[in-house]
PDB file of N, CA and C in Angstrom:
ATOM      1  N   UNK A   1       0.840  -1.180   0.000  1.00  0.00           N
ATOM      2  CA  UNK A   1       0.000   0.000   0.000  1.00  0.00           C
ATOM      3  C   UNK A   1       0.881   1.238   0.000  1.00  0.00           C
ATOM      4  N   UNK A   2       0.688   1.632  -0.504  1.00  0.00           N
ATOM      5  CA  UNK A   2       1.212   3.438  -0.598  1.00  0.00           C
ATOM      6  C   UNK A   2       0.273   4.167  -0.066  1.00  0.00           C
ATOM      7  N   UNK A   3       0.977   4.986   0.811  1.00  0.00           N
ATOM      8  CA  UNK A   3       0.369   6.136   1.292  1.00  0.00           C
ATOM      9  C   UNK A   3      -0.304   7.349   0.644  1.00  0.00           C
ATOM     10  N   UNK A   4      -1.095   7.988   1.145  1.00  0.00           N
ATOM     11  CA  UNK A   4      -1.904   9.377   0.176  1.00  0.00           C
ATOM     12  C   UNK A   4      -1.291  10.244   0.504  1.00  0.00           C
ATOM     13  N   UNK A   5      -1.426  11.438   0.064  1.00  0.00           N
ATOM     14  CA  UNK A   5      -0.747  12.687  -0.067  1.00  0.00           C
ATOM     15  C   UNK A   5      -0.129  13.044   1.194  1.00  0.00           C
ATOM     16  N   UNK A   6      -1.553  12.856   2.772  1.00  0.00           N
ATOM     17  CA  UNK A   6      -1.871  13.404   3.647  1.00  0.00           C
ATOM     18  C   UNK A   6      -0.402  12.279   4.490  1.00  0.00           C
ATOM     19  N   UNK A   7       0.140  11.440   4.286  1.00  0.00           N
ATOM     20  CA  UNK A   7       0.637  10.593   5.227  1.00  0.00           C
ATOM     21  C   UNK A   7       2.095  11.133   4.665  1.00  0.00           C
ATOM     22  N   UNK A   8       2.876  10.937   6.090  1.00  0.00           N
ATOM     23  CA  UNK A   8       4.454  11.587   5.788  1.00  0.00           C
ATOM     24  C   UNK A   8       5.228  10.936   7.301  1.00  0.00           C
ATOM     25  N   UNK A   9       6.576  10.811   6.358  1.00  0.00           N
ATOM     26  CA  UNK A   9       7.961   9.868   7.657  1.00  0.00           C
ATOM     27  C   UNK A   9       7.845  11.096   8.974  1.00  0.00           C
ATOM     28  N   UNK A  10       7.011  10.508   9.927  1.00  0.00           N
ATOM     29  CA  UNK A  10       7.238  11.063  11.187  1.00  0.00           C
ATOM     30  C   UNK A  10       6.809  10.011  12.664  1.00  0.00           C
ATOM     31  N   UNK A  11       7.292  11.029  13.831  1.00  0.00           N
ATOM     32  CA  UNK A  11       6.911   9.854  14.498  1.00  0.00           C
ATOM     33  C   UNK A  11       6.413  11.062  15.485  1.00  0.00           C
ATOM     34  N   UNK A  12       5.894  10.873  16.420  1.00  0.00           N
ATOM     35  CA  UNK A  12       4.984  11.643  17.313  1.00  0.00           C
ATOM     36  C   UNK A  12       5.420  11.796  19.010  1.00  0.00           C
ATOM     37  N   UNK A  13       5.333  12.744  19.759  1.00  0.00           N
ATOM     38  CA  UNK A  13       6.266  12.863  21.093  1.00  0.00           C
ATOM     39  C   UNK A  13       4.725  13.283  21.674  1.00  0.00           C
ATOM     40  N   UNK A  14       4.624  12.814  23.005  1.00  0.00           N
ATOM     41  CA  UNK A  14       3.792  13.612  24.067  1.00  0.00           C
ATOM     42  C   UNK A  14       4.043  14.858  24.789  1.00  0.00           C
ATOM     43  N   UNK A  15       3.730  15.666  24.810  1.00  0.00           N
ATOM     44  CA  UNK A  15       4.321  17.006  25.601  1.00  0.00           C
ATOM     45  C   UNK A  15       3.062  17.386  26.183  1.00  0.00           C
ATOM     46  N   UNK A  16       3.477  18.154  27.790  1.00  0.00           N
ATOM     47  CA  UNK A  16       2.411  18.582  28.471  1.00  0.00           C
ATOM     48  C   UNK A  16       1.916  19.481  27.817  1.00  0.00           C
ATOM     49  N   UNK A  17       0.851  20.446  28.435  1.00  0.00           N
ATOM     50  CA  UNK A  17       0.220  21.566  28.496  1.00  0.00           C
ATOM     51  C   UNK A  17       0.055  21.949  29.187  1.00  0.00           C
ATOM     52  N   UNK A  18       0.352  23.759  29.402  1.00  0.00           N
ATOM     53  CA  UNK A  18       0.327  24.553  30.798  1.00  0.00           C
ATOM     54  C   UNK A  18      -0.992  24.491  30.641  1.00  0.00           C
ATOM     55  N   UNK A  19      -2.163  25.725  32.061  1.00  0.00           N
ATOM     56  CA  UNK A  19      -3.270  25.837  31.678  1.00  0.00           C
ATOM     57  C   UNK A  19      -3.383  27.124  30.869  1.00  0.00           C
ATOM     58  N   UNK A  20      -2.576  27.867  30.464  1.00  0.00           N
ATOM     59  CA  UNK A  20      -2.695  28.536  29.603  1.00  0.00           C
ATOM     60  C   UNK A  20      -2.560  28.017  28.293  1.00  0.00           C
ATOM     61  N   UNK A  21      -1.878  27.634  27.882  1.00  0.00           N
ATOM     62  CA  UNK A  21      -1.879  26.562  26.589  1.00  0.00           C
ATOM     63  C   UNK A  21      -2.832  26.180  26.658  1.00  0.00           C
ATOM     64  N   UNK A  22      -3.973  25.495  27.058  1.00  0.00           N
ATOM     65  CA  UNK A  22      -4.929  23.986  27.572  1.00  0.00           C
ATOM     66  C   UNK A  22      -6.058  25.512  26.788  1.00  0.00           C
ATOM     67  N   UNK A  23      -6.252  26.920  27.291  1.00  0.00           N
ATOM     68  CA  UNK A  23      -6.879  27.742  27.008  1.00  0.00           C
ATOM     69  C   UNK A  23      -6.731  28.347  26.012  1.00  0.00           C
ATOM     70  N   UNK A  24      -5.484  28.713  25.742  1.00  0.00           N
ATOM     71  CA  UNK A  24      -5.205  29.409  23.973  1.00  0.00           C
ATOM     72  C   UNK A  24      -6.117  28.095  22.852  1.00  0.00           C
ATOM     73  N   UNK A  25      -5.755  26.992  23.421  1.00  0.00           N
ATOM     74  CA  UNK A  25      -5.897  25.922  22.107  1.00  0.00           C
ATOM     75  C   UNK A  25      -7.555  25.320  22.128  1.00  0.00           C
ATOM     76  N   UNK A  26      -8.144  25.957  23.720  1.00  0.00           N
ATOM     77  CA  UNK A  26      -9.547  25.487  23.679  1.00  0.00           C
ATOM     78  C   UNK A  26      -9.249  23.704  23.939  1.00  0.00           C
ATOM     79  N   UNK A  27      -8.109  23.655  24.318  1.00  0.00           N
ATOM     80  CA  UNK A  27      -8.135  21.824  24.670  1.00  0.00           C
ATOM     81  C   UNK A  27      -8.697  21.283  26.171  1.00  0.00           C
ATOM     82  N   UNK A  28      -9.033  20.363  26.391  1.00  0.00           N
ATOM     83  CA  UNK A  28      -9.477  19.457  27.226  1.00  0.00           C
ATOM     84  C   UNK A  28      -8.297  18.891  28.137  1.00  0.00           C
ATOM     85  N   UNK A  29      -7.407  17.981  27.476  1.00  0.00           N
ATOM     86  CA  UNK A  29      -6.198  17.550  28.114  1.00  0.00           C
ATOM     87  C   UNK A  29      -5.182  17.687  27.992  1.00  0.00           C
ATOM     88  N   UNK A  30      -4.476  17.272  29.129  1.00  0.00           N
ATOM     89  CA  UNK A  30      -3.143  18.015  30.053  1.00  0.00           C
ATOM     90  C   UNK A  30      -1.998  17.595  29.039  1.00  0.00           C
ATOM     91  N   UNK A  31      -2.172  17.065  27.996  1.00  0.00           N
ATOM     92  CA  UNK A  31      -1.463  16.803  26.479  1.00  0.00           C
ATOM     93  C   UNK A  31      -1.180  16.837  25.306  1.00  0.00           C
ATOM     94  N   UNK A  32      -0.467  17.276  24.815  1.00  0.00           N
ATOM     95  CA  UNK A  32      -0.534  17.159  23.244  1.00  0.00           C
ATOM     96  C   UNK A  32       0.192  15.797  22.740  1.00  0.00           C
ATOM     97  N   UNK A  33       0.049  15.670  21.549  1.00  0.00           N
ATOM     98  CA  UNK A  33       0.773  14.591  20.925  1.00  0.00           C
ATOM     99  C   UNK A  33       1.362  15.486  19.640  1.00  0.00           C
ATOM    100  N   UNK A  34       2.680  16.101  19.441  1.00  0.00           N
ATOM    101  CA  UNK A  34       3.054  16.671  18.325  1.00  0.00           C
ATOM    102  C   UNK A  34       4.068  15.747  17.639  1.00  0.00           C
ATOM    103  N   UNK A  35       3.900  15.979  16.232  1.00  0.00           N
ATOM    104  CA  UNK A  35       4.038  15.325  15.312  1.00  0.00           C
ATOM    105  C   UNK A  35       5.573  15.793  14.966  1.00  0.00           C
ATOM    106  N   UNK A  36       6.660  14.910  14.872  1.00  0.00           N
ATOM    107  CA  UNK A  36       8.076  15.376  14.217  1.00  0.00           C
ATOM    108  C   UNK A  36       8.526  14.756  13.675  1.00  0.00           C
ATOM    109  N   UNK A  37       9.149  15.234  12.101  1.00  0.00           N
ATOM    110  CA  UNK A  37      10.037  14.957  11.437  1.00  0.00           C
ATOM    111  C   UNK A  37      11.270  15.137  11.604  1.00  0.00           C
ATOM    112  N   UNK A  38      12.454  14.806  10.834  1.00  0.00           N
ATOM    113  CA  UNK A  38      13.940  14.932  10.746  1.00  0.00           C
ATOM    114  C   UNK A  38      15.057  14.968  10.215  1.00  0.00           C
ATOM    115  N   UNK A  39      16.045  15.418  10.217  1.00  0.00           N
ATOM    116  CA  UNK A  39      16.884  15.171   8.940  1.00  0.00           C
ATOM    117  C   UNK A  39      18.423  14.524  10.391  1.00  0.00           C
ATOM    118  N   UNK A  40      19.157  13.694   9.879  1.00  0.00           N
ATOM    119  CA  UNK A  40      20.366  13.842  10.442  1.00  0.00           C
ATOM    120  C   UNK A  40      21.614  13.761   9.830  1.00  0.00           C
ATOM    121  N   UNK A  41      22.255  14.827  10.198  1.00  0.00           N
ATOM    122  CA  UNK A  41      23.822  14.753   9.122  1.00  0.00           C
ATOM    123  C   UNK A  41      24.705  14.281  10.021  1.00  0.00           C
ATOM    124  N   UNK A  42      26.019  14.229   9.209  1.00  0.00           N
ATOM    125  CA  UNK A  42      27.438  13.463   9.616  1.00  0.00           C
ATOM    126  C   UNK A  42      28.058  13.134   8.942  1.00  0.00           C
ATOM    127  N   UNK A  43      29.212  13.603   9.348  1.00  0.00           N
ATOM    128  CA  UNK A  43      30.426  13.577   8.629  1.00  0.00           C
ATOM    129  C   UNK A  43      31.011  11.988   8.276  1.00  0.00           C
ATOM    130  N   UNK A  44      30.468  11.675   9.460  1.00  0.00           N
ATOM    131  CA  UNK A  44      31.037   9.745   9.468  1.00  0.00           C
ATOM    132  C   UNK A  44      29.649   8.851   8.796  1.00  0.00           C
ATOM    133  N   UNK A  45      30.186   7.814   7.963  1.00  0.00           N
ATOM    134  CA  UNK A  45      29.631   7.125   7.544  1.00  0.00           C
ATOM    135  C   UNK A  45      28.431   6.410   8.496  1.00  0.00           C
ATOM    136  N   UNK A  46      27.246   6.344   7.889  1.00  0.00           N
ATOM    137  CA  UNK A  46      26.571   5.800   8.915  1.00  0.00           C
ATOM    138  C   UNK A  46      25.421   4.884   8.407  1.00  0.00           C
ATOM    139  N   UNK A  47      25.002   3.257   9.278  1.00  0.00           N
ATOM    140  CA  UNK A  47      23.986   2.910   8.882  1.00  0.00           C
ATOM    141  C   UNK A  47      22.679   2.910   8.269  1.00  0.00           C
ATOM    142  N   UNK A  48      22.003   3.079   7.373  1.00  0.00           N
ATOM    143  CA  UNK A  48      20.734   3.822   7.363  1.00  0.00           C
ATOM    144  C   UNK A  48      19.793   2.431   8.166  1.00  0.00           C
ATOM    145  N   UNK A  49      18.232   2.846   8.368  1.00  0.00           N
ATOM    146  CA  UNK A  49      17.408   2.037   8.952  1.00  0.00           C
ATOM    147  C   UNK A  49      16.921   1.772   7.825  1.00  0.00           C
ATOM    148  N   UNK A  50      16.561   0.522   7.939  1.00  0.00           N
ATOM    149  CA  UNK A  50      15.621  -0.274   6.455  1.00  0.00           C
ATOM    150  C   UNK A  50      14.686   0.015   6.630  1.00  0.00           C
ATOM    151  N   UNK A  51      13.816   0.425   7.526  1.00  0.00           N
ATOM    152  CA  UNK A  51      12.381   1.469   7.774  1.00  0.00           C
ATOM    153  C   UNK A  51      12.371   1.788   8.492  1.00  0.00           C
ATOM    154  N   UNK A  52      10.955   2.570   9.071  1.00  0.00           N
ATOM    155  CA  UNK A  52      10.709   3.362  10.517  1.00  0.00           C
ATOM    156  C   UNK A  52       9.572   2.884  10.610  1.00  0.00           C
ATOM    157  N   UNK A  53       8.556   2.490  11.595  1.00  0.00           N
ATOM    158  CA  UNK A  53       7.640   2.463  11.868  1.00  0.00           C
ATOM    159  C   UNK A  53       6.877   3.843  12.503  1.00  0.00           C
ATOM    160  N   UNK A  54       5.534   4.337  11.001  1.00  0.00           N
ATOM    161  CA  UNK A  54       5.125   5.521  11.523  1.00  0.00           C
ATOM    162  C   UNK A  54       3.885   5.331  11.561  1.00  0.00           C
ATOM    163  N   UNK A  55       3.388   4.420  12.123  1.00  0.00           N
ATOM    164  CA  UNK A  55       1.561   4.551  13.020  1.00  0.00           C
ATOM    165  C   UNK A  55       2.094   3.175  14.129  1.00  0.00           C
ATOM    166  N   UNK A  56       1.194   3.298  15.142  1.00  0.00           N
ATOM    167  CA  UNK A  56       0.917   2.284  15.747  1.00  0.00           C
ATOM    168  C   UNK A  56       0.421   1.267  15.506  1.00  0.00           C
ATOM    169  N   UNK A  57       1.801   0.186  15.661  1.00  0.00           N
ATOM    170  CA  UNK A  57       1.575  -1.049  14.855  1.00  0.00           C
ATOM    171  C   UNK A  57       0.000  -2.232  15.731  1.00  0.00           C
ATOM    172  N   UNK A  58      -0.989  -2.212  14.488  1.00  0.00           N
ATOM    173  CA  UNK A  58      -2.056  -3.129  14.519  1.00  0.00           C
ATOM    174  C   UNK A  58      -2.101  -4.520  14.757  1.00  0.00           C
ATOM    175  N   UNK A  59      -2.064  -4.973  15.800  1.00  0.00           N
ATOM    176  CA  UNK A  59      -1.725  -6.019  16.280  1.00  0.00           C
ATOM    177  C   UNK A  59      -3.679  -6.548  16.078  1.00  0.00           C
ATOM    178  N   UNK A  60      -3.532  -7.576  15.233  1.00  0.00           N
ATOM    179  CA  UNK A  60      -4.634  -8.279  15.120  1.00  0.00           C
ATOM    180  C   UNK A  60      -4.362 -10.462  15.706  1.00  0.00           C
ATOM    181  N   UNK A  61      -5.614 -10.751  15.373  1.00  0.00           N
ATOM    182  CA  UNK A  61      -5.188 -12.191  15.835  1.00  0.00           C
ATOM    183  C   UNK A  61      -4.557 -12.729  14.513  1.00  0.00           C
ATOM    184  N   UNK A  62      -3.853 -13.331  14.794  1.00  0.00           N
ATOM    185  CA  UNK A  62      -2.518 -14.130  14.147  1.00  0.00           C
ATOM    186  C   UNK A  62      -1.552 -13.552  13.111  1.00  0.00           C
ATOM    187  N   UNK A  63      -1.563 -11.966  13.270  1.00  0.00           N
ATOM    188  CA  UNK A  63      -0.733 -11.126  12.284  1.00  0.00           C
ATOM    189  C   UNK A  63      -0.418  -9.520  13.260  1.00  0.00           C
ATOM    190  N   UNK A  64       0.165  -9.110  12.699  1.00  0.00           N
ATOM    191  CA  UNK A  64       0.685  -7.323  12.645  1.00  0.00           C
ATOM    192  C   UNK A  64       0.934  -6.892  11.882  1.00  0.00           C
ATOM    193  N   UNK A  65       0.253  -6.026  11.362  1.00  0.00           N
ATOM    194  CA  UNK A  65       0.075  -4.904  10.656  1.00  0.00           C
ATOM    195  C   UNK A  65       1.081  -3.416  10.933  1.00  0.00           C
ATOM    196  N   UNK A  66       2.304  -3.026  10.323  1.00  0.00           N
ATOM    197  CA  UNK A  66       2.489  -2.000   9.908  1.00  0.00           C
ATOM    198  C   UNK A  66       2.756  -1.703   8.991  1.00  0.00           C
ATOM    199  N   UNK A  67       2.582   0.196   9.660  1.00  0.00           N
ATOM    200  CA  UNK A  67       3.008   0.592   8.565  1.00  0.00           C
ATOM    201  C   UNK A  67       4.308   1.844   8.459  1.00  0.00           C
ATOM    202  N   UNK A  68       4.832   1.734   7.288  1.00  0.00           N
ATOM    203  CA  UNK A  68       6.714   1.953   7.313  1.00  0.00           C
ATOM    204  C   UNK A  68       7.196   2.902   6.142  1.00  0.00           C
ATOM    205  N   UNK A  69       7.901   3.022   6.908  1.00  0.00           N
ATOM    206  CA  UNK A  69       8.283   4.781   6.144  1.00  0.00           C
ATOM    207  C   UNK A  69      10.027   3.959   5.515  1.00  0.00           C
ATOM    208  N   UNK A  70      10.317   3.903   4.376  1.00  0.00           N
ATOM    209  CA  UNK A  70      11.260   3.527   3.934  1.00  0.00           C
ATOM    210  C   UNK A  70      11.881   3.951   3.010  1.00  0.00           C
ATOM    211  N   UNK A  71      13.566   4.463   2.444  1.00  0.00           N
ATOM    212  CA  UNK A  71      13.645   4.897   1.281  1.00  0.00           C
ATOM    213  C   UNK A  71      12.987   4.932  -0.091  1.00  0.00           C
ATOM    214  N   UNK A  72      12.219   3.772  -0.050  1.00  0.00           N
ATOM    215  CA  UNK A  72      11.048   4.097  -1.364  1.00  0.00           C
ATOM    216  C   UNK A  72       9.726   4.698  -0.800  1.00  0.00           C
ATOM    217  N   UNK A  73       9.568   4.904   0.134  1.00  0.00           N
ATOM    218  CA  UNK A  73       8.352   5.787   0.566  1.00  0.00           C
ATOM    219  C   UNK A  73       7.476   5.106   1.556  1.00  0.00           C
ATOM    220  N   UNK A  74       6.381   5.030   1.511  1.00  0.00           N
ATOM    221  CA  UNK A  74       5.489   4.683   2.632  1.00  0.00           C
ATOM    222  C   UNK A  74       5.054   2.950   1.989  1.00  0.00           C
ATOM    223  N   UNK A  75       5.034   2.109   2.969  1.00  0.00           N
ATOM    224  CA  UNK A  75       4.421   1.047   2.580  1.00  0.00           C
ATOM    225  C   UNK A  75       3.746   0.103   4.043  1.00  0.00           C
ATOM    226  N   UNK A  76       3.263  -0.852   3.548  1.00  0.00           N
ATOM    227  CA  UNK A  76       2.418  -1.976   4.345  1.00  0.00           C
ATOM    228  C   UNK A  76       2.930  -3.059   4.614  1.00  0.00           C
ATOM    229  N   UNK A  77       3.653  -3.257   5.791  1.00  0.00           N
ATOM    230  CA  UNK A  77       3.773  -4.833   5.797  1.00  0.00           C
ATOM    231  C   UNK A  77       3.306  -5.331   6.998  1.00  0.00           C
ATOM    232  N   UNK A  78       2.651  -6.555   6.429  1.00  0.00           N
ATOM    233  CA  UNK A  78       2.096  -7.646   7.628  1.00  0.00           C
ATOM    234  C   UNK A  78       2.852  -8.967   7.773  1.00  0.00           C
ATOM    235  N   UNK A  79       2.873  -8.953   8.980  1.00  0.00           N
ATOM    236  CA  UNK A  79       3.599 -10.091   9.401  1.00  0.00           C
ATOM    237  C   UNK A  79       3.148 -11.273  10.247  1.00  0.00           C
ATOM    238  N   UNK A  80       2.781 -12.062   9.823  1.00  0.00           N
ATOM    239  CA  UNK A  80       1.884 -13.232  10.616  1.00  0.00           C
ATOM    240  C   UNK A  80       2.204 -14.070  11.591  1.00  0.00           C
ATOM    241  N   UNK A  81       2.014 -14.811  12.435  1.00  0.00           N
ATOM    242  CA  UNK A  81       2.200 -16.175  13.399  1.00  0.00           C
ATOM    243  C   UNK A  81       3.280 -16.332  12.786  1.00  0.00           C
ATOM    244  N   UNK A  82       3.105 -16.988  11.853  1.00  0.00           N
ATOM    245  CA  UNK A  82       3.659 -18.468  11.285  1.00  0.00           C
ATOM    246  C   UNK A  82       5.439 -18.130  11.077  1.00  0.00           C
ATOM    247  N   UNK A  83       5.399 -16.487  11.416  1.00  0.00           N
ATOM    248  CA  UNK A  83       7.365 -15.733  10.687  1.00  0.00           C
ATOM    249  C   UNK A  83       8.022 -15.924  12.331  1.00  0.00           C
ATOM    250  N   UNK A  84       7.500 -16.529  13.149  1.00  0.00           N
ATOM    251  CA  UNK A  84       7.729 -17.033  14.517  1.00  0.00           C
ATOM    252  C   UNK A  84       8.251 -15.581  15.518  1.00  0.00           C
ATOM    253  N   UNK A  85       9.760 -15.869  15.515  1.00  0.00           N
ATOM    254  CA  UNK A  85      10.790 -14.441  15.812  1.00  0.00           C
ATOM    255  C   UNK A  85      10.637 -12.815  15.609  1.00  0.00           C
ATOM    256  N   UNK A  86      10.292 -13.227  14.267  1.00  0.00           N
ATOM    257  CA  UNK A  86       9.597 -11.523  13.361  1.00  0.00           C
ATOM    258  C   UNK A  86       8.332 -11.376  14.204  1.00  0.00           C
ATOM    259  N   UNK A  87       7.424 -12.121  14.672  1.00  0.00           N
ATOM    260  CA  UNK A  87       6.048 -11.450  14.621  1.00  0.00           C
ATOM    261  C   UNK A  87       5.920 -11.189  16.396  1.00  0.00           C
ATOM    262  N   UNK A  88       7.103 -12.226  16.801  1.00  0.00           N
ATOM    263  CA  UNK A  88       7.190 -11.821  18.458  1.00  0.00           C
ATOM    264  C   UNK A  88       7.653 -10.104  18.505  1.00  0.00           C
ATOM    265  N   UNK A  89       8.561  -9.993  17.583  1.00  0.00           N
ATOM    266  CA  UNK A  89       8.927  -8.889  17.808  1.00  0.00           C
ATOM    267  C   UNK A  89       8.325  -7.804  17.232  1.00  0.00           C
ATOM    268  N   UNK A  90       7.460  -7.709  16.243  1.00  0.00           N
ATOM    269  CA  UNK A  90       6.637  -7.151  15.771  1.00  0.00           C
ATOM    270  C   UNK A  90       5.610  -6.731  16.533  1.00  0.00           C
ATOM    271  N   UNK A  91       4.944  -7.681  17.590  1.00  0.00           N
ATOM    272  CA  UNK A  91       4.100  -7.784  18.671  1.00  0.00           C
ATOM    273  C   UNK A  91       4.563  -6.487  19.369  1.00  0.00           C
ATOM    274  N   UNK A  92       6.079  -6.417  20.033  1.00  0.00           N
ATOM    275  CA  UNK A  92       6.159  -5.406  20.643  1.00  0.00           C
ATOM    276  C   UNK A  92       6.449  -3.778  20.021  1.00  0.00           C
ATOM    277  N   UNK A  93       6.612  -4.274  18.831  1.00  0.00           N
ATOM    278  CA  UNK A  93       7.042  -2.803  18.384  1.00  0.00           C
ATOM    279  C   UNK A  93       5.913  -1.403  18.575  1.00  0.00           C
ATOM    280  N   UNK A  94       7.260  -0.598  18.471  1.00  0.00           N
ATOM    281  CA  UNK A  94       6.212   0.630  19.065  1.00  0.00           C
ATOM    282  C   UNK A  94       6.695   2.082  17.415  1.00  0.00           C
ATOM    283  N   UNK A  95       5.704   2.405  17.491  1.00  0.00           N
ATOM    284  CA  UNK A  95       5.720   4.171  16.940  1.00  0.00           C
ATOM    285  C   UNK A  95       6.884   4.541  16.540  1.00  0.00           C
ATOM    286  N   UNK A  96       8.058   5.123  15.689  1.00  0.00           N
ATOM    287  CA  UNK A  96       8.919   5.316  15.653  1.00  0.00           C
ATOM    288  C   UNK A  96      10.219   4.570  15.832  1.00  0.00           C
ATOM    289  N   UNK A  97      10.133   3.645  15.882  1.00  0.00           N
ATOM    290  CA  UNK A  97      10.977   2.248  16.240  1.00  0.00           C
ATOM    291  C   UNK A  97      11.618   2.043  14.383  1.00  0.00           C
ATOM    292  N   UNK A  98      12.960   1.712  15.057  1.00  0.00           N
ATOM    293  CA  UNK A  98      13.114   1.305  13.059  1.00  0.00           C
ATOM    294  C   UNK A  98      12.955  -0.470  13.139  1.00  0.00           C
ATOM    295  N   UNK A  99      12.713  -0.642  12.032  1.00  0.00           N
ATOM    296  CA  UNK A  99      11.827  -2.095  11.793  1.00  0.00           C
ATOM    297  C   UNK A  99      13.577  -2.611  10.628  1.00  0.00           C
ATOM    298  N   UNK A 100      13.974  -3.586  11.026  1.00  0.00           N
ATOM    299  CA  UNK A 100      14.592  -4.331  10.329  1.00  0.00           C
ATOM    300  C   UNK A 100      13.902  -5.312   9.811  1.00  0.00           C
ATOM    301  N   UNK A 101      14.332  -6.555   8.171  1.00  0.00           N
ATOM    302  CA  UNK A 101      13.707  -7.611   7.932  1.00  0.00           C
ATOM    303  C   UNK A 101      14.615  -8.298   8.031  1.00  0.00           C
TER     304      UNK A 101
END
């Protein structure tokens, strides 16, 4: 699956809110969830990640569902029971996590 226009490589941080903030923004709770992207440079050679995981991976019965932000762009992979190791660890993955295969 490829992503639509609206979807982009980020991963998301929790940050409080004063009660002035909570009032400028008309919000309810003591939180935001803001959204960040990134670039990182260096002079030294460095690994790249074979993806990122950018939604919260869908843990259904006998598979997981993410989805991954990768040098070719946004895609879908599910990973079932049966990939044993992969799907234990898939199980735990979280938001922003880079996903090796």
């Amino acid at each position: 699956m490829r992503g639509s226009a609206r979807d982009w490589c980020h991963f998301s941080q929790r940050l409080g809110r004063t009660a002035l903030h909570r009032r400028l923004k008309s919000g309810e709770l003591g939180y935001e969830d803001e959204k960040f992207s990134y670039v990182v440079a260096s002079k030294l050679p460095a690994r790249k990640a074979a993806a990122r995981i950018v939604r919260h991976p869908a843990v259904r019965k006998g598979y997981v569902e993410l989805q991954l932000c990768a040098p070719d762009g946004l895609r879908s992979e599910t990973v079932a029971r049966s990939q044993g190791e992969e799907y234990k660890r898939a199980r735990k993955a979280k938001w922003g996590e880079e996903w090796l295969r």
